[in-house]
N, C-alpha and C. Protein backbone atom coordinates (compact mmCIF):
# COMPACT_ATOMS: atom_id res chain seq x y z
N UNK A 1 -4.83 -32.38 15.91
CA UNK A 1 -4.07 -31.51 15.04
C UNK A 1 -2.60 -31.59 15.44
N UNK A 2 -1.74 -31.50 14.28
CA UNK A 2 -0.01 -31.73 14.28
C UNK A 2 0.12 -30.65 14.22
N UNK A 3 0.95 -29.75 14.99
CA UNK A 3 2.00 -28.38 15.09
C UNK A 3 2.81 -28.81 15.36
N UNK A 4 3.62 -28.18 13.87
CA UNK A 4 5.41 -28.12 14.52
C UNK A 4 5.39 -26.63 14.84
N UNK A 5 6.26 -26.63 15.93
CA UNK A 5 6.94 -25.42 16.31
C UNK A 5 8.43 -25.26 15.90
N UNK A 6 9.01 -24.30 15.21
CA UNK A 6 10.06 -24.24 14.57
C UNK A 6 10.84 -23.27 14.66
N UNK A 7 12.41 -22.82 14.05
CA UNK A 7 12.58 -21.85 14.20
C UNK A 7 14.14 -22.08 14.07
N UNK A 8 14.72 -20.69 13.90
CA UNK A 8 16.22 -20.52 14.10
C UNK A 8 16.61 -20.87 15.51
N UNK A 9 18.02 -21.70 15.75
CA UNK A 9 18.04 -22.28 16.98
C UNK A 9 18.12 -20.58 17.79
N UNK A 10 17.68 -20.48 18.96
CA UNK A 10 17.50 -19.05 20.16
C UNK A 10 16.34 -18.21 19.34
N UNK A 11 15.56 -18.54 19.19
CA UNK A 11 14.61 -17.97 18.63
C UNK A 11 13.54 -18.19 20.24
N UNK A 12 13.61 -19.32 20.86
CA UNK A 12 12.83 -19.56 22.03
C UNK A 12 12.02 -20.86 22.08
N UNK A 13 12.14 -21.47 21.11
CA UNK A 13 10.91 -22.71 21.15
C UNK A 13 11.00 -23.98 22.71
N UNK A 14 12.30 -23.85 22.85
CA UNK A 14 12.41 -24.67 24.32
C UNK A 14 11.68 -24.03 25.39
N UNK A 15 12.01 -22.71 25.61
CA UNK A 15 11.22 -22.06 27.01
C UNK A 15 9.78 -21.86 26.82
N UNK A 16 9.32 -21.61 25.67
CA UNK A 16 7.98 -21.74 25.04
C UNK A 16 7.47 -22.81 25.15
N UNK A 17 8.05 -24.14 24.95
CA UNK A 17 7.37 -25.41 24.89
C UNK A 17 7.12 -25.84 26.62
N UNK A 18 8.18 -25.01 27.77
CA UNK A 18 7.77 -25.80 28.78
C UNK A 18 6.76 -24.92 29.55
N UNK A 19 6.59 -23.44 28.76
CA UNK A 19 5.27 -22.68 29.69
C UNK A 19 3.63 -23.34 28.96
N UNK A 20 4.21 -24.02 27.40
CA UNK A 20 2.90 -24.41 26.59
C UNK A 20 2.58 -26.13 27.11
N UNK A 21 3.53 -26.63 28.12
CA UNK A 21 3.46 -28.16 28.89
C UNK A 21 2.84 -27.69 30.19
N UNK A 22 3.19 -26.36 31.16
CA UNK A 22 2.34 -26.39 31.95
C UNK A 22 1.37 -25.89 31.87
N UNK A 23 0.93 -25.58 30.80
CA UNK A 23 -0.56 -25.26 30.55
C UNK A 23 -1.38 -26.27 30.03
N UNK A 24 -1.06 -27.53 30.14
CA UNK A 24 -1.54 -28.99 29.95
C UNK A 24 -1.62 -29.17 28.40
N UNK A 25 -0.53 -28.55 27.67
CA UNK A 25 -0.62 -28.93 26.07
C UNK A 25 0.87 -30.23 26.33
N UNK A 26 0.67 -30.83 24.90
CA UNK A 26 1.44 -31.53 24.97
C UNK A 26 2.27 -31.49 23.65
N UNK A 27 3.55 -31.41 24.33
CA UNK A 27 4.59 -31.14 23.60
C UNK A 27 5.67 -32.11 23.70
N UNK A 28 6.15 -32.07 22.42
CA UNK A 28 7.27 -33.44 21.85
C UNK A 28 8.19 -32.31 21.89
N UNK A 29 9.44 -32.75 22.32
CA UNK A 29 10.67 -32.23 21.85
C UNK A 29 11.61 -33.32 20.73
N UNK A 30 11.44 -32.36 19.47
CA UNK A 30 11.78 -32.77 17.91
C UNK A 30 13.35 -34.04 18.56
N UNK A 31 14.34 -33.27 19.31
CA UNK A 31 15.31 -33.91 19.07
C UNK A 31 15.56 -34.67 20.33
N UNK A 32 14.95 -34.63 21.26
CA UNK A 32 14.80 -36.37 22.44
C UNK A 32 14.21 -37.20 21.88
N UNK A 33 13.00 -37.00 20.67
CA UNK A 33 12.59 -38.12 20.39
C UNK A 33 13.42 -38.65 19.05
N UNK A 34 13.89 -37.94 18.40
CA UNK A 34 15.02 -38.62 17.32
C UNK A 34 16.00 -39.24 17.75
N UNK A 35 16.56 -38.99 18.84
CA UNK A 35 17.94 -39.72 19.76
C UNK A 35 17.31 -40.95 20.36
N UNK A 36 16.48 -40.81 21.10
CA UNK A 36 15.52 -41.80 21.50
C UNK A 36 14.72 -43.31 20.57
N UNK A 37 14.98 -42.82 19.40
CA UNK A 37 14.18 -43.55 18.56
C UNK A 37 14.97 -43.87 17.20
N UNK A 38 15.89 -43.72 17.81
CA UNK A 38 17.11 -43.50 16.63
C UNK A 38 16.84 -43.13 15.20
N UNK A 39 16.52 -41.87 14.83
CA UNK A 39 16.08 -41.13 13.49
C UNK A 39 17.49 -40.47 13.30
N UNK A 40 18.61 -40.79 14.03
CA UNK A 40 19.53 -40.14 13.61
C UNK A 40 20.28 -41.03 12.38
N UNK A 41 20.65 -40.04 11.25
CA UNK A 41 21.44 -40.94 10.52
C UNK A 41 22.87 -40.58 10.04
N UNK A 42 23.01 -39.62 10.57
CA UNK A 42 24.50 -39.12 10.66
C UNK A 42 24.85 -37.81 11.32
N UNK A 43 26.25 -37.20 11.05
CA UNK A 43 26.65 -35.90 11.98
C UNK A 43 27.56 -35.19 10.98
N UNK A 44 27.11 -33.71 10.98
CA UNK A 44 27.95 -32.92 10.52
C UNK A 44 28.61 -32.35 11.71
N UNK A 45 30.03 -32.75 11.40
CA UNK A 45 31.37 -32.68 12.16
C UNK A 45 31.38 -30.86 12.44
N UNK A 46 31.49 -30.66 10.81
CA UNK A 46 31.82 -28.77 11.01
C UNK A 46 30.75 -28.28 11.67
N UNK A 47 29.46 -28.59 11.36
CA UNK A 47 28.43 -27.41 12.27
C UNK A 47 28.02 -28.37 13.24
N UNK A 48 28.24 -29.59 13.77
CA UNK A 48 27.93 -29.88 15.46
C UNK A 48 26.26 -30.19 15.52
N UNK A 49 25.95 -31.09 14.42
CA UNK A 49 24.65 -30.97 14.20
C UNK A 49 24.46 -32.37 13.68
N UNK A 50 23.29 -32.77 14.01
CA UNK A 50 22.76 -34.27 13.36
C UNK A 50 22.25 -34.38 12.20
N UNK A 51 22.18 -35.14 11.12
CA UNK A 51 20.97 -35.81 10.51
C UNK A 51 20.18 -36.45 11.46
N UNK A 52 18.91 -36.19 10.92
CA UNK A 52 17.29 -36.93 10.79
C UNK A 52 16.75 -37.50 9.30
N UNK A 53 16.41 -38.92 9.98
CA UNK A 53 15.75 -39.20 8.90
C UNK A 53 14.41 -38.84 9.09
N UNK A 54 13.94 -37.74 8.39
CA UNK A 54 12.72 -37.03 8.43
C UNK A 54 11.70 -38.33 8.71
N UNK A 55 11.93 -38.96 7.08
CA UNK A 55 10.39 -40.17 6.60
C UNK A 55 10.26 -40.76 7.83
N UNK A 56 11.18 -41.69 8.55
CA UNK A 56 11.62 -42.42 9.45
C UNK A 56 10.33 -41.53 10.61
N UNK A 57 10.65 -40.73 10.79
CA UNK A 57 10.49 -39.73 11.83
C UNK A 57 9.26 -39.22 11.84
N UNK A 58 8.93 -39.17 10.38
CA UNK A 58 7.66 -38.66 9.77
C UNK A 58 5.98 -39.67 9.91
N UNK A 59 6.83 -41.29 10.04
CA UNK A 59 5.85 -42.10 10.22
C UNK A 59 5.63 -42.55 11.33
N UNK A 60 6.62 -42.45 12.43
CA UNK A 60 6.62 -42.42 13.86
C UNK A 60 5.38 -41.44 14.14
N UNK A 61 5.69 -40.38 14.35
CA UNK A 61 4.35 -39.40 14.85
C UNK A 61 2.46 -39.95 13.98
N UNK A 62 2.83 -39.98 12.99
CA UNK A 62 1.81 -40.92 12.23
C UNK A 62 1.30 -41.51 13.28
N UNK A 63 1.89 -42.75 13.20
CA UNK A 63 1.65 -44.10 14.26
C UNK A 63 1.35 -43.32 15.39
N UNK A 64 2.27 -43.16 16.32
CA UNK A 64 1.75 -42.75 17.59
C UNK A 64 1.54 -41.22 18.20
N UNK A 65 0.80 -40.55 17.36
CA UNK A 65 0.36 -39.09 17.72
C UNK A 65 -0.83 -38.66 16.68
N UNK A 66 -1.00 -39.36 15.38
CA UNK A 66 -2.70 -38.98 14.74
C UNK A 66 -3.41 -38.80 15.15
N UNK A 67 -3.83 -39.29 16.20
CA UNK A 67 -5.40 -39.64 16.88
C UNK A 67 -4.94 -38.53 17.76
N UNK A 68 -4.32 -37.64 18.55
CA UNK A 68 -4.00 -36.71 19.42
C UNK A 68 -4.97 -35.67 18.69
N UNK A 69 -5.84 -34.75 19.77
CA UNK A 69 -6.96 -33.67 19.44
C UNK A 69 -5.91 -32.67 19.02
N UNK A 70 -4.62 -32.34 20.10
CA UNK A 70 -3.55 -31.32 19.70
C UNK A 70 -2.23 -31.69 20.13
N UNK A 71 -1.34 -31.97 18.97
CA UNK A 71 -0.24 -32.36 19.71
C UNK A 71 0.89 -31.05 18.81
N UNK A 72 1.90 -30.64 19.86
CA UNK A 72 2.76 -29.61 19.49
C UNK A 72 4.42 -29.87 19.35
N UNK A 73 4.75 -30.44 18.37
CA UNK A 73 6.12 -30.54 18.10
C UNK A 73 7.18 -30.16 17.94
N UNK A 74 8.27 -29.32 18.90
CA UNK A 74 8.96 -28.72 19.10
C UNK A 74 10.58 -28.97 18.62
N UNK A 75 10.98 -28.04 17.82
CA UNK A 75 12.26 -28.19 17.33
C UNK A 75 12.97 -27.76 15.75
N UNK A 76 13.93 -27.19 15.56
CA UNK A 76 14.14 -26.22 15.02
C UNK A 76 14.25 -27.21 13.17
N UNK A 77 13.93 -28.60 13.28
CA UNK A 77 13.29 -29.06 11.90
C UNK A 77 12.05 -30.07 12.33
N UNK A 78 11.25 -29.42 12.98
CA UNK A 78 9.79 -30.07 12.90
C UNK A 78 8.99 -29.59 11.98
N UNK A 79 9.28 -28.47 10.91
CA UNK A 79 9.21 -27.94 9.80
C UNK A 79 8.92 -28.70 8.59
N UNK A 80 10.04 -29.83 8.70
CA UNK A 80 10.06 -30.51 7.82
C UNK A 80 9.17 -31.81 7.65
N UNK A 81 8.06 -32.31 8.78
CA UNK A 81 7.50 -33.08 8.89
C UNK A 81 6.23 -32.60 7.86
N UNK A 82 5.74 -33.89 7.36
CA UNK A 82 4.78 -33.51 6.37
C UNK A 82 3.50 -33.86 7.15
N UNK A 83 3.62 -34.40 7.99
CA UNK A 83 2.32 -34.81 8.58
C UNK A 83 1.48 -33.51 9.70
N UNK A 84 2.87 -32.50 9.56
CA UNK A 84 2.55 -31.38 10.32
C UNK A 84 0.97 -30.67 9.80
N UNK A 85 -0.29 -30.43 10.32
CA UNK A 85 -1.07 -29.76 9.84
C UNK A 85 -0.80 -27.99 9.65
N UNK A 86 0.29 -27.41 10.56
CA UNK A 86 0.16 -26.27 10.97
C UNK A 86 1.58 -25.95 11.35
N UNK A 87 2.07 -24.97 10.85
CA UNK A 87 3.72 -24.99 11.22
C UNK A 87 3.48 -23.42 11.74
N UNK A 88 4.01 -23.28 13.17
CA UNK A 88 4.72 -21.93 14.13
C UNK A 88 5.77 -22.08 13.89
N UNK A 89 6.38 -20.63 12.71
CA UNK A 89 7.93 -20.53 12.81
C UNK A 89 8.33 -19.59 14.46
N UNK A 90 8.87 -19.65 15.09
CA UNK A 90 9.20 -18.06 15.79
C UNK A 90 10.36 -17.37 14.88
N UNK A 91 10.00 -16.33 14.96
CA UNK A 91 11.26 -15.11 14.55
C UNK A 91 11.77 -14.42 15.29
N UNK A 92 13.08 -13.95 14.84
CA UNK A 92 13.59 -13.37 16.38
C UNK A 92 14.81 -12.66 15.64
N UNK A 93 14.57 -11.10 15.87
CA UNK A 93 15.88 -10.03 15.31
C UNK A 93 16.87 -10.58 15.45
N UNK A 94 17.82 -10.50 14.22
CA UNK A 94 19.23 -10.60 14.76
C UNK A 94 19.90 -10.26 15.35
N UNK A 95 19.84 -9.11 15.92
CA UNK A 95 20.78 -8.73 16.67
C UNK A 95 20.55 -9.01 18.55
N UNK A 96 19.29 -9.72 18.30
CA UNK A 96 18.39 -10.35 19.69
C UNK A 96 19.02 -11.57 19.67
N UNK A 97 18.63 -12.86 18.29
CA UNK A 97 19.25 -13.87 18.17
C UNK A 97 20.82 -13.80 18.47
N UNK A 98 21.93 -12.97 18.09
CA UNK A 98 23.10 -13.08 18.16
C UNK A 98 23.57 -13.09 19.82
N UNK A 99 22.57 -12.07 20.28
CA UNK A 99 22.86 -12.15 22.08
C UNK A 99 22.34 -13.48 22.92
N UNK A 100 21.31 -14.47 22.14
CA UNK A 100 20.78 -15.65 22.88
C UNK A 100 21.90 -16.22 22.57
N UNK A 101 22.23 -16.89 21.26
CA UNK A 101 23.27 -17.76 21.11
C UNK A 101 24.48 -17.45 21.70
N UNK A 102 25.00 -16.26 22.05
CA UNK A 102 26.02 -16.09 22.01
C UNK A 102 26.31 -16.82 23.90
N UNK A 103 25.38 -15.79 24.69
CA UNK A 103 24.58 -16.63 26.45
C UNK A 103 24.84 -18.34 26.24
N UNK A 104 24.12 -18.66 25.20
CA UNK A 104 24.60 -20.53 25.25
C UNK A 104 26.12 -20.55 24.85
N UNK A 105 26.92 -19.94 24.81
CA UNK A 105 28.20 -19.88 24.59
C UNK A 105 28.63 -20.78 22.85
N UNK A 106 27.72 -20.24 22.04
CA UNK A 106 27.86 -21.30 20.73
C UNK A 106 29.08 -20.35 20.15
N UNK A 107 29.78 -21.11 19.26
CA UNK A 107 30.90 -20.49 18.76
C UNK A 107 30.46 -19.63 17.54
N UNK A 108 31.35 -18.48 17.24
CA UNK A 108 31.30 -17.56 16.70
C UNK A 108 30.86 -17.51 15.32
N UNK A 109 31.47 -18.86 14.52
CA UNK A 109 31.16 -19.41 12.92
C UNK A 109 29.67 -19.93 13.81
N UNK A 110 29.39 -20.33 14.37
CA UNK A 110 27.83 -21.23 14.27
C UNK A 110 26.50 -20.12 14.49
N UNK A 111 27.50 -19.11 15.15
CA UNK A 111 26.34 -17.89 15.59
C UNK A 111 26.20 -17.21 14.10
N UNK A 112 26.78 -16.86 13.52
CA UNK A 112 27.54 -16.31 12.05
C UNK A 112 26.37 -16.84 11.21
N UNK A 113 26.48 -18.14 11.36
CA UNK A 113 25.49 -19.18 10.33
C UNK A 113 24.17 -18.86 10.55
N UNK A 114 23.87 -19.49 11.76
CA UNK A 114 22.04 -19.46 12.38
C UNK A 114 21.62 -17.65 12.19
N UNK A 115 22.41 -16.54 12.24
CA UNK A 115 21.81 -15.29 11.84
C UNK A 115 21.66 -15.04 10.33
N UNK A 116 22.28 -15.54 10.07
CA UNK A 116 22.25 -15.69 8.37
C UNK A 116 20.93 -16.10 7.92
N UNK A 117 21.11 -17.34 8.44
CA UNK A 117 19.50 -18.21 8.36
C UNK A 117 18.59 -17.62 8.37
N UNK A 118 18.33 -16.88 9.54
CA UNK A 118 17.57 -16.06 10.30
C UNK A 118 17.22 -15.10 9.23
N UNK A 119 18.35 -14.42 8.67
CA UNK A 119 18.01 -13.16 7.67
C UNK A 119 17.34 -13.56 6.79
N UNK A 120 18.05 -14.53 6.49
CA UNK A 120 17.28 -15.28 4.67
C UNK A 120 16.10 -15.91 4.76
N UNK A 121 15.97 -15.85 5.67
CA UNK A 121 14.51 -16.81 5.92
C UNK A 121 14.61 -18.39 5.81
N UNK A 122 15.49 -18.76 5.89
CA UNK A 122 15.67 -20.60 5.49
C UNK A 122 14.66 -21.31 5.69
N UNK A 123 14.55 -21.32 7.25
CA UNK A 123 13.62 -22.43 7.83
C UNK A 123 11.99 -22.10 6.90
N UNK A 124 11.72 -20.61 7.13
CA UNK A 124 10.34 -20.18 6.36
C UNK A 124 10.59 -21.09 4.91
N UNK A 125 11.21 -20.85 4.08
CA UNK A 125 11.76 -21.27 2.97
C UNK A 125 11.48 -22.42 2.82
N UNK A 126 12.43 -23.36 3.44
CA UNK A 126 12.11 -25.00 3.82
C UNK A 126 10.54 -25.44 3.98
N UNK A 127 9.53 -24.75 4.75
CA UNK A 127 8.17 -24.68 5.38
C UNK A 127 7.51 -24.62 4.33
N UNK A 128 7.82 -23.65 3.06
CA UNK A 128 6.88 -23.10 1.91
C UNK A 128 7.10 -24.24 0.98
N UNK A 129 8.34 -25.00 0.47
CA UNK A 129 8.62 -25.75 -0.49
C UNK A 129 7.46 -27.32 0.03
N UNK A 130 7.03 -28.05 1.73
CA UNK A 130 6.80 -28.76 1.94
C UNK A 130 5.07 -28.25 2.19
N UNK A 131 4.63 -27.10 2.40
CA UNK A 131 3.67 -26.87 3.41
C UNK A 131 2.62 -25.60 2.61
N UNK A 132 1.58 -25.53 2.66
CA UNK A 132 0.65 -24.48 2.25
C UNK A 132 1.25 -23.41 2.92
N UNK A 133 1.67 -22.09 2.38
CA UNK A 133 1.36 -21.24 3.06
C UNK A 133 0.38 -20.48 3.95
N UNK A 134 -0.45 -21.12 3.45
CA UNK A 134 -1.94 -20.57 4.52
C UNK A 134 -1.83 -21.55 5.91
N UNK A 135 -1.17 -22.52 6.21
CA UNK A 135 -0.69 -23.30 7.22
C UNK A 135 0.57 -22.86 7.72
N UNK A 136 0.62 -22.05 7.28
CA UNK A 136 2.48 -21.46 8.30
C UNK A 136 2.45 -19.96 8.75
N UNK A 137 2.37 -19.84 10.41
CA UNK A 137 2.52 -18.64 10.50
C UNK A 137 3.49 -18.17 11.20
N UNK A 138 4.00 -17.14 11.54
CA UNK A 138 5.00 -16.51 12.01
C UNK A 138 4.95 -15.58 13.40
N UNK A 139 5.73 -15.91 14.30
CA UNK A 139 5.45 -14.97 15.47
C UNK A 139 6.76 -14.47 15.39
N UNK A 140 6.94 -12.63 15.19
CA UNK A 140 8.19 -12.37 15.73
C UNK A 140 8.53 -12.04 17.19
N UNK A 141 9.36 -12.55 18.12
CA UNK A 141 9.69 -12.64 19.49
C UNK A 141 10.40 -11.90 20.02
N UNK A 142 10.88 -11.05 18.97
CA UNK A 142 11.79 -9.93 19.10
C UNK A 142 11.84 -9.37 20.93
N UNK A 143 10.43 -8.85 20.77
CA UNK A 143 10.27 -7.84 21.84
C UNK A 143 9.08 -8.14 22.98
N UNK A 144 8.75 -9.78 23.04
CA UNK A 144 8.21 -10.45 23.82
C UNK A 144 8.75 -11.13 24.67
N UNK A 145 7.83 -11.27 25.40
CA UNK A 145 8.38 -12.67 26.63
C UNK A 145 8.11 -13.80 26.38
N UNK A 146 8.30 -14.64 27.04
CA UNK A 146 8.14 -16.16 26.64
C UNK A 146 6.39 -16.58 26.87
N UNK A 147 5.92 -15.93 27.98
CA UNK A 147 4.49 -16.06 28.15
C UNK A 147 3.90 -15.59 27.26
N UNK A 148 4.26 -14.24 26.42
CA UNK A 148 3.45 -14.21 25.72
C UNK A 148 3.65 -14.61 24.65
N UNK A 149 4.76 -15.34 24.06
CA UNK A 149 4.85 -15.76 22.81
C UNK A 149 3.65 -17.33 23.01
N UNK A 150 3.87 -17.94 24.72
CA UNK A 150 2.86 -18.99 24.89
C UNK A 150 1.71 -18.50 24.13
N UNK A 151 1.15 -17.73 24.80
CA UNK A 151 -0.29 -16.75 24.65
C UNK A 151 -0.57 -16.80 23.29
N UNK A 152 0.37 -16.27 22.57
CA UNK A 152 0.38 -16.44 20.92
C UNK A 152 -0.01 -17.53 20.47
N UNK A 153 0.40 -18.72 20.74
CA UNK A 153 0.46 -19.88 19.94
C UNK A 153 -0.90 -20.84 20.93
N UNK A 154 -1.26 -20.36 22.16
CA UNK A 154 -2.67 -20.76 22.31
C UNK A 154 -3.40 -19.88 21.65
N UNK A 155 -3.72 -18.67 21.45
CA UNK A 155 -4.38 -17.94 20.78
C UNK A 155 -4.82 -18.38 19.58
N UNK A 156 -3.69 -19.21 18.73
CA UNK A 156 -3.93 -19.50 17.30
C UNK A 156 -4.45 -21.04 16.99
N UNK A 157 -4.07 -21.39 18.52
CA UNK A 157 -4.76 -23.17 18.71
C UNK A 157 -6.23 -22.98 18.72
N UNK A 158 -6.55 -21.81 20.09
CA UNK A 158 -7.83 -22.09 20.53
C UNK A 158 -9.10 -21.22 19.13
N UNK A 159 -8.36 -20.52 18.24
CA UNK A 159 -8.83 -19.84 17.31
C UNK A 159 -9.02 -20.60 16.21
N UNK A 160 -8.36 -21.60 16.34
CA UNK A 160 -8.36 -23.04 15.10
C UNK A 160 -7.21 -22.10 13.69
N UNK A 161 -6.48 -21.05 14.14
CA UNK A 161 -5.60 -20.68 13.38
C UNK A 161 -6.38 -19.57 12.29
N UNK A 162 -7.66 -19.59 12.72
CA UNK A 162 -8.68 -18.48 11.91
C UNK A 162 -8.60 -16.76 12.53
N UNK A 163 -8.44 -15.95 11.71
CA UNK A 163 -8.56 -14.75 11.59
C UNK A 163 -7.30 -13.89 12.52
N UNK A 164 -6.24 -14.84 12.08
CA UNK A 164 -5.04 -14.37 12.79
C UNK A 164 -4.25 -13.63 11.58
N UNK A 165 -4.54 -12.20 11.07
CA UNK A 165 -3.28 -12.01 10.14
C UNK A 165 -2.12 -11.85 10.61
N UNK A 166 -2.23 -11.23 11.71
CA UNK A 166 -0.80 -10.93 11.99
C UNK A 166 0.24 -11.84 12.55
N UNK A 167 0.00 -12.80 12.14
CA UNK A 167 0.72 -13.87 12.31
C UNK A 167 0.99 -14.81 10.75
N UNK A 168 0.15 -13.85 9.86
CA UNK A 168 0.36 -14.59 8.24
C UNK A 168 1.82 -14.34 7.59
N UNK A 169 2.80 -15.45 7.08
CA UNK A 169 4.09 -15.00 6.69
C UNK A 169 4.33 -14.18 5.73
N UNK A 170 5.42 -13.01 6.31
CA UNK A 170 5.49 -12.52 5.56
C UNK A 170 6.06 -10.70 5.56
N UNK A 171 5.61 -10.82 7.18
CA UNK A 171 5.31 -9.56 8.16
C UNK A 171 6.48 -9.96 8.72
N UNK A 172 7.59 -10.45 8.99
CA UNK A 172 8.99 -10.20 9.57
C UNK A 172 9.90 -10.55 8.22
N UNK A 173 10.65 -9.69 8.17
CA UNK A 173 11.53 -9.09 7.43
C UNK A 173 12.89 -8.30 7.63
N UNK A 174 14.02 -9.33 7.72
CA UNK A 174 15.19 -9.10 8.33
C UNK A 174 16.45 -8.62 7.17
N UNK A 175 15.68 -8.50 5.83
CA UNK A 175 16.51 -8.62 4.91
C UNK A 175 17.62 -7.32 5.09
N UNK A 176 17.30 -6.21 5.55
CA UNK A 176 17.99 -5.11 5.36
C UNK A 176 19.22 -5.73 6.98
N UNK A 177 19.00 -6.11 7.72
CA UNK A 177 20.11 -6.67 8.62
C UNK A 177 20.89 -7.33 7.71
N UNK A 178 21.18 -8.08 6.59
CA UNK A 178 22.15 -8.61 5.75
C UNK A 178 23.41 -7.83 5.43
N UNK A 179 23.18 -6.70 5.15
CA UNK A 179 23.84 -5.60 5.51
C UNK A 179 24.72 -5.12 6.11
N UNK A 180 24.68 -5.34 7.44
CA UNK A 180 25.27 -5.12 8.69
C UNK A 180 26.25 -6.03 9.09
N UNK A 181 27.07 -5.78 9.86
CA UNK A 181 27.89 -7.02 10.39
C UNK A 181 27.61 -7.16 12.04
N UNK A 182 27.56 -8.76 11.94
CA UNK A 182 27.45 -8.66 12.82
C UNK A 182 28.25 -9.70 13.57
């Protein structure tokens, strides 16, 4: 089985992916292996960010990760892979997200942007146009730790993703933060 793990960038999927590696899962990080494999196909200058050629990218894991019993793909457009069986967005309050990004010292327009995202739901958005909704669920991280957001996303592996509602999209809802400044 293909999981992407996804999400607004500080949402957590990096510290998540290395407590869900020492628990002997195996996890791709979305953007070492695009640099690595050159899926890059260009750069937006203003937001400090790459193109991926998804397809490119999309038939790589094909080839060498199908036959994997569970493989977990980490990165804030592994969303967009179609070969994904199962997409983990994390969610994460804005006003939580604005204090991670802000710790990585990202600039003020880029923090501005990714909470926006965050409010509107983008990435979810992006997930629904490519992906069943009954294949996409949502953990909000708000008010967790990183172990247990692990815990979460074995929970929904070792459950085969059955009889988890509270993880069905739909249940985080940031819209009234739009509102606010932040």
């Amino acid at each position: 089985m293909i999981i992407a793990l996804s999400g607004t960038p500080g949402t957590g999927k990096t510290s998540v992916s290395e407590v869900l590696r020492n628990r002997n899962l195996e996890v791709i990080d979305f953007n070492k292996e695009a640099r690595e494999n050159n899926f890059l196909i260009g750069k937006d200058i203003k937001r400090d960010s790459n193109f991926v050629d998804i397809e490119k990218f999309n038939k790589y894991i094909i080839k060498n990760y199908s036959e994997k019993k569970l493989i977990i793909i980490e990165g804030h457009l592994s969303h967009l892979l179609k070969i994904a069986e199962k997409i983990i967005l994390l969610r994460c309050h804005p006003k939580i997200l604005k204090n991670n990004l802000t710790k990585k010292g990202w600039k003020k327009e880029k923090i501005k942007e990714n909470i926006e995202a965050e409010i509107l739901d983008i990435i979810l958005c992006e997930a629904t146009e490519i992906h069943e909704e009954s294949n996409i669920f949502e953990i909000d991280v708000s008010n967790k730790s990183i172990i247990e957001i692990a815990d979460d996303i074995i929970d929904l592996t070792k459950n085969n993703f059955k009889n988890m509602k509270k993880f069905k999209i739909g249940r985080v809802d940031w819209s009234e933060e739009i509102l606010k400044q932040f």
